[in-house]
N, C-alpha and C. Protein backbone atom coordinates (compact mmCIF):
# COMPACT_ATOMS: atom_id res chain seq x y z
N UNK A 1 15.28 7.66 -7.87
CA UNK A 1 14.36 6.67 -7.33
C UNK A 1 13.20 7.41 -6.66
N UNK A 2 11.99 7.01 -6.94
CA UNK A 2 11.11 7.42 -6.06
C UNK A 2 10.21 6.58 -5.00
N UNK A 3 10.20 6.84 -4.04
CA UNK A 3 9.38 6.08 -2.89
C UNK A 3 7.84 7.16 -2.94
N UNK A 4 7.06 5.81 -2.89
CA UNK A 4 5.85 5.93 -2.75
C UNK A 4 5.03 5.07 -1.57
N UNK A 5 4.44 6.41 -0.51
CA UNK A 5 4.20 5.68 0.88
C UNK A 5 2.49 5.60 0.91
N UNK A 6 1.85 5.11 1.13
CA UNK A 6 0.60 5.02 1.21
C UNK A 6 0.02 4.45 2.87
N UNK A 7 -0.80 5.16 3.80
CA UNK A 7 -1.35 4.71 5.05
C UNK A 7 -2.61 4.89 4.78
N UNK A 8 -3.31 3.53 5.41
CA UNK A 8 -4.48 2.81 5.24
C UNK A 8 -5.21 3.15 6.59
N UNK A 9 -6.33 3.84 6.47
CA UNK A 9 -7.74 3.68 8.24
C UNK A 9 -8.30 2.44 6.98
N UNK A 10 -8.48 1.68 7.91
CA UNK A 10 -9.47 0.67 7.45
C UNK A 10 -11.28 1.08 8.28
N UNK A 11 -12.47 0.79 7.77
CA UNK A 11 -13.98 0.62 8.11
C UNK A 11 -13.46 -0.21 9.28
N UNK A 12 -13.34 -1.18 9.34
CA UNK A 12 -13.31 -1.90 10.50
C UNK A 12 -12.02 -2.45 10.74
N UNK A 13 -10.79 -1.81 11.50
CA UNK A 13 -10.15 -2.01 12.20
C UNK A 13 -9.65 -3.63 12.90
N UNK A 14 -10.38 -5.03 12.58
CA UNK A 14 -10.20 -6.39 13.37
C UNK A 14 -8.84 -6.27 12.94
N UNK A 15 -8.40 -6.87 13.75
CA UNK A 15 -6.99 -7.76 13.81
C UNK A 15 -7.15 -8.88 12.55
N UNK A 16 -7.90 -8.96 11.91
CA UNK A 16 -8.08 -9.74 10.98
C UNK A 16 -8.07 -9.19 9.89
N UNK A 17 -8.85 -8.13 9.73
CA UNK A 17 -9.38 -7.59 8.48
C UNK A 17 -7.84 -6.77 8.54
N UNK A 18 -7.42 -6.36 9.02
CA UNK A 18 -5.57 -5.72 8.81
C UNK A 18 -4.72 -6.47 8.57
N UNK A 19 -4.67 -7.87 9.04
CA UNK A 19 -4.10 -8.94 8.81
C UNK A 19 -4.07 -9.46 7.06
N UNK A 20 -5.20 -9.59 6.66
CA UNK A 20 -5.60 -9.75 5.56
C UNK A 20 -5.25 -8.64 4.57
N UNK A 21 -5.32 -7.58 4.90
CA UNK A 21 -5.42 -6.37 4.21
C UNK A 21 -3.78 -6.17 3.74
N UNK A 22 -2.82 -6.35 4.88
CA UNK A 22 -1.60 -6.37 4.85
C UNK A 22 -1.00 -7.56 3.68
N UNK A 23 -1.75 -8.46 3.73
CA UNK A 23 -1.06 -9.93 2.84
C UNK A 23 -1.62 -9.48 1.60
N UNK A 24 -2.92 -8.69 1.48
CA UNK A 24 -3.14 -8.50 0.17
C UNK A 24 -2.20 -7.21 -0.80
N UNK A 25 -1.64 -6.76 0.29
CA UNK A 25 -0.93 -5.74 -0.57
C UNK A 25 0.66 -6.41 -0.87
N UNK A 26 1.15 -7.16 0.28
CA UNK A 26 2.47 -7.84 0.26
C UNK A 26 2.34 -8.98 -1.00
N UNK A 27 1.07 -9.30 -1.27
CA UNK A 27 1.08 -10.45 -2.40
C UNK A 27 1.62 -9.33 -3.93
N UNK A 28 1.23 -7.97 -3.78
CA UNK A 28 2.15 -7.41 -5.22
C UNK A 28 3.72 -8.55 -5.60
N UNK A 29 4.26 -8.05 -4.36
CA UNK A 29 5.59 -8.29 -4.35
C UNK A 29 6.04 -9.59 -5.69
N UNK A 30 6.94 -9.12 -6.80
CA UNK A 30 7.10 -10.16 -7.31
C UNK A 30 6.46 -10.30 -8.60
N UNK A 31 5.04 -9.77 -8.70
CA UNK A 31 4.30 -9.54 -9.85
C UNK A 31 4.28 -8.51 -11.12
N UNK A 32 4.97 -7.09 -10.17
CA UNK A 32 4.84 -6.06 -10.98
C UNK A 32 6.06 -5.81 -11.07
N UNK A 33 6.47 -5.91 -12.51
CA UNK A 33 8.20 -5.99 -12.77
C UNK A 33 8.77 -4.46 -12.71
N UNK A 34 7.94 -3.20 -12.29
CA UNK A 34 8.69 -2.12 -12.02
C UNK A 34 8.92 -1.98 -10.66
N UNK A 35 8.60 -2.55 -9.87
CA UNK A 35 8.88 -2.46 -8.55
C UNK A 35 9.77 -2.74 -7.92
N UNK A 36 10.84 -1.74 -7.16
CA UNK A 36 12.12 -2.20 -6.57
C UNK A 36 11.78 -2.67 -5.29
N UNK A 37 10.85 -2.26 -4.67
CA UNK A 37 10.87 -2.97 -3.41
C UNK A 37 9.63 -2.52 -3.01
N UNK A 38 8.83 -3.47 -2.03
CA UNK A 38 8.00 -3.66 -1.35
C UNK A 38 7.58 -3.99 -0.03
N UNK A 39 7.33 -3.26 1.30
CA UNK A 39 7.14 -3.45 1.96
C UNK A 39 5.86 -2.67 2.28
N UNK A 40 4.62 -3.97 3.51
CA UNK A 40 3.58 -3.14 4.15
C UNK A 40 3.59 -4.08 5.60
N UNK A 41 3.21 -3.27 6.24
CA UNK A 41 2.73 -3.60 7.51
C UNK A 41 1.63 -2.92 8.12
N UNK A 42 1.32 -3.47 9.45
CA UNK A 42 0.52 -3.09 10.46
C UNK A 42 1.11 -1.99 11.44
N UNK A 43 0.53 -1.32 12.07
CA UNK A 43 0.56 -0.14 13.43
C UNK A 43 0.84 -0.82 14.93
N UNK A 44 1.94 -0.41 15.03
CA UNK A 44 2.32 -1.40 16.43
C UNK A 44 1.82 -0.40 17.51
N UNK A 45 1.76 0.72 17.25
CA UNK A 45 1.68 2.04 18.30
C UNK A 45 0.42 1.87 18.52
N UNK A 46 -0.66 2.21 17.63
CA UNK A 46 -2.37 2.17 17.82
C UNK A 46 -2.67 3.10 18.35
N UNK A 47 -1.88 4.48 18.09
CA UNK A 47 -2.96 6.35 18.72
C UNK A 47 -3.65 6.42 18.01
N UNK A 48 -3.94 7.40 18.43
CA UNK A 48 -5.43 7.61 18.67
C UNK A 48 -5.41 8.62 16.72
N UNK A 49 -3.77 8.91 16.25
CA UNK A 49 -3.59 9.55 15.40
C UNK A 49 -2.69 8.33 14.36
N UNK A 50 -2.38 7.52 14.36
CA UNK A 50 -1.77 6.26 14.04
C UNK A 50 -2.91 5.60 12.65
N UNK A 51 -2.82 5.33 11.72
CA UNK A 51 -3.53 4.99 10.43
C UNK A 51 -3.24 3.53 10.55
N UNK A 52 -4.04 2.71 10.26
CA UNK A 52 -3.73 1.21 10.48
C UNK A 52 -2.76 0.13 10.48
N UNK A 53 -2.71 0.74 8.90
CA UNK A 53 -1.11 -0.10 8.07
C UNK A 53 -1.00 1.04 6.65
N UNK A 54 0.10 0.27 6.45
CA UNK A 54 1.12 1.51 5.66
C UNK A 54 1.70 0.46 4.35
N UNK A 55 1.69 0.85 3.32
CA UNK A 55 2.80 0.49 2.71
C UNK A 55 3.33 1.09 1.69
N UNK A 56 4.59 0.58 1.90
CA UNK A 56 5.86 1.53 0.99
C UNK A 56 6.48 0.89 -0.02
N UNK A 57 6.48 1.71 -1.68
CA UNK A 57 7.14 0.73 -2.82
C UNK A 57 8.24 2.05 -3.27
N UNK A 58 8.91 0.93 -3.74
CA UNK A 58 10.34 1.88 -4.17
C UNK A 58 10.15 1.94 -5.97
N UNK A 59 10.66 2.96 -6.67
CA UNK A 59 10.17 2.52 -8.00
C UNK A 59 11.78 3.57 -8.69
N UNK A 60 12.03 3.32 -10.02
CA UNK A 60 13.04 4.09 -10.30
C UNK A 60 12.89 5.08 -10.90
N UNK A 61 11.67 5.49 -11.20
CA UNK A 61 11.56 6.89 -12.22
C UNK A 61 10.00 6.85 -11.96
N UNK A 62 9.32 8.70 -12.26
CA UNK A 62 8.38 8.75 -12.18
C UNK A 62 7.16 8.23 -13.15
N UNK A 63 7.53 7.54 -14.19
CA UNK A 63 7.19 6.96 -15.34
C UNK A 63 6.82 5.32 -14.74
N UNK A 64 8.11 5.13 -14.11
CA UNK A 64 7.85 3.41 -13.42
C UNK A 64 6.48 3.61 -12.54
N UNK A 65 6.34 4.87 -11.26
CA UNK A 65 5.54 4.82 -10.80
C UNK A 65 4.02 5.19 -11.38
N UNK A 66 3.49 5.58 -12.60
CA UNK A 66 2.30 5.71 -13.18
C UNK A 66 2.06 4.59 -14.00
N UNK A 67 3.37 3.34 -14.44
CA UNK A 67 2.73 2.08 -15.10
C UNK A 67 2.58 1.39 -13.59
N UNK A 68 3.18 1.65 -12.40
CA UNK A 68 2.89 0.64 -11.09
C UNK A 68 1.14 1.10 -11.52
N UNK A 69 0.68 2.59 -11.27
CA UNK A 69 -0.89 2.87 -11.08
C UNK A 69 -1.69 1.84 -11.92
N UNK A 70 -1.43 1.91 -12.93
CA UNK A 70 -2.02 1.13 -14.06
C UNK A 70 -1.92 -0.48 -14.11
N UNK A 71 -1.08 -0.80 -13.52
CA UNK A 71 -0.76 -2.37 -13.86
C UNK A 71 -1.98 -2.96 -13.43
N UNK A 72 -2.58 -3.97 -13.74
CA UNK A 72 -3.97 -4.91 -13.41
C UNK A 72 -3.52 -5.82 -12.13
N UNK A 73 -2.13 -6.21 -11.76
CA UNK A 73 -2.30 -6.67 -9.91
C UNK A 73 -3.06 -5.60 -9.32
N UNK A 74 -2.15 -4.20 -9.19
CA UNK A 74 -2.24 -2.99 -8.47
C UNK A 74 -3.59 -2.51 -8.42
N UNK A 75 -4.14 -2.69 -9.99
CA UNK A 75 -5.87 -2.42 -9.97
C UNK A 75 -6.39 -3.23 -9.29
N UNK A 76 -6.16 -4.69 -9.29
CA UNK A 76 -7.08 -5.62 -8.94
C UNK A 76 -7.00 -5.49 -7.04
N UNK A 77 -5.76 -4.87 -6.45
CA UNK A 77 -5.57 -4.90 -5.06
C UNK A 77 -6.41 -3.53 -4.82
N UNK A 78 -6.44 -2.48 -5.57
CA UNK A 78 -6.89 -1.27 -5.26
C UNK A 78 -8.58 -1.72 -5.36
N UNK A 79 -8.86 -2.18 -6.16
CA UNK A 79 -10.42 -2.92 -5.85
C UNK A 79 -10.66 -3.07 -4.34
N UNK A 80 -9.90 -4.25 -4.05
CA UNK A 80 -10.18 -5.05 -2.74
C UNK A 80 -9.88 -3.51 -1.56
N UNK A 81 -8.95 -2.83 -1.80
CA UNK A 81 -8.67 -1.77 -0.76
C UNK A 81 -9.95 -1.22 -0.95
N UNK A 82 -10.73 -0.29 -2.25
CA UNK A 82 -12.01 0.16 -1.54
C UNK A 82 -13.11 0.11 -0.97
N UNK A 83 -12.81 -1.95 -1.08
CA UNK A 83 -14.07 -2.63 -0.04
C UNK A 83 -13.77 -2.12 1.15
N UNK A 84 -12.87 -2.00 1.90
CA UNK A 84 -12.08 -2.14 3.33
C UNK A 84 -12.12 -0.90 3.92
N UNK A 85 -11.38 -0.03 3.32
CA UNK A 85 -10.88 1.18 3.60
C UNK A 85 -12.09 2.26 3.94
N UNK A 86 -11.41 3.14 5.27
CA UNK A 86 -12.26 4.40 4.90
C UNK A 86 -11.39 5.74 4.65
N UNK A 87 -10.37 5.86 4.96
CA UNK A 87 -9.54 6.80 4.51
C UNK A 87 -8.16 6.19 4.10
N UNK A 88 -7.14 7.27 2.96
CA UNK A 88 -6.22 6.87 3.16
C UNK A 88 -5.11 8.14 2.58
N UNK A 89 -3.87 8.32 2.94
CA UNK A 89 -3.00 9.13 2.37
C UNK A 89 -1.62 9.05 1.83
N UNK A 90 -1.26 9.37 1.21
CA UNK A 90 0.26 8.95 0.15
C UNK A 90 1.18 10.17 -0.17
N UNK A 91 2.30 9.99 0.05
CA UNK A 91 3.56 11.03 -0.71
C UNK A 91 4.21 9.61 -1.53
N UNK A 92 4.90 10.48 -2.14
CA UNK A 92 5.53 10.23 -2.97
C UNK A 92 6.83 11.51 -3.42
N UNK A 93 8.08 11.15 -2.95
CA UNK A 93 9.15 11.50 -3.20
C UNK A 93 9.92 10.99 -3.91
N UNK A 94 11.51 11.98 -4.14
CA UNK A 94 12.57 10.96 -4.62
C UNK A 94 13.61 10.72 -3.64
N UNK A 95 14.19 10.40 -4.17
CA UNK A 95 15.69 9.78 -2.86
C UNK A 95 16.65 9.83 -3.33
């Protein structure tokens, strides 16, 4: 299995625009039939070293995770992330 973690700095930081940002990635859930699991959230801590929101998909092979890259939800959310975003970083392991 591989987990794939991704943390989001958003341009502008509102309690809104993270709010939103978070539902747009949680709306995958359900759509992309390689995906074992899905979770994202928000930063409860807020340092000064703390990245906004995060989210984490579980996938079963490294093959599942390059059709997740490709699938047209995932494109169509990765759109909306480079309106938003100003940085972001990802591992990806197995388990």
């Amino acid at each position: 299995m591989i987990k794939h973690i991704v943390f989001f700095k958003l341009k502008e930081p509102t309690p809104e625009n993270i709010e939103k940002t978070v539902q747009v990635l949680l709306d995958m859930d359900g759509k992309i039939p390689m995906l074992r699991s899905l979770t994202a959230g928000a930063d409860v801590v807020r340092s000064e070293r703390s990245y906004d929101l995060a989210l984490i998909v579980e996938v079963d092979s490294l093959e599942d995770l390059q059709a997740y890259a490709v699938h047209p939800v995932h494109q169509e959310v990765i759109r909306y992330i480079n309106t938003v975003k100003d940085h972001t970083l990802s591992v990806d392991f197995e388990v």
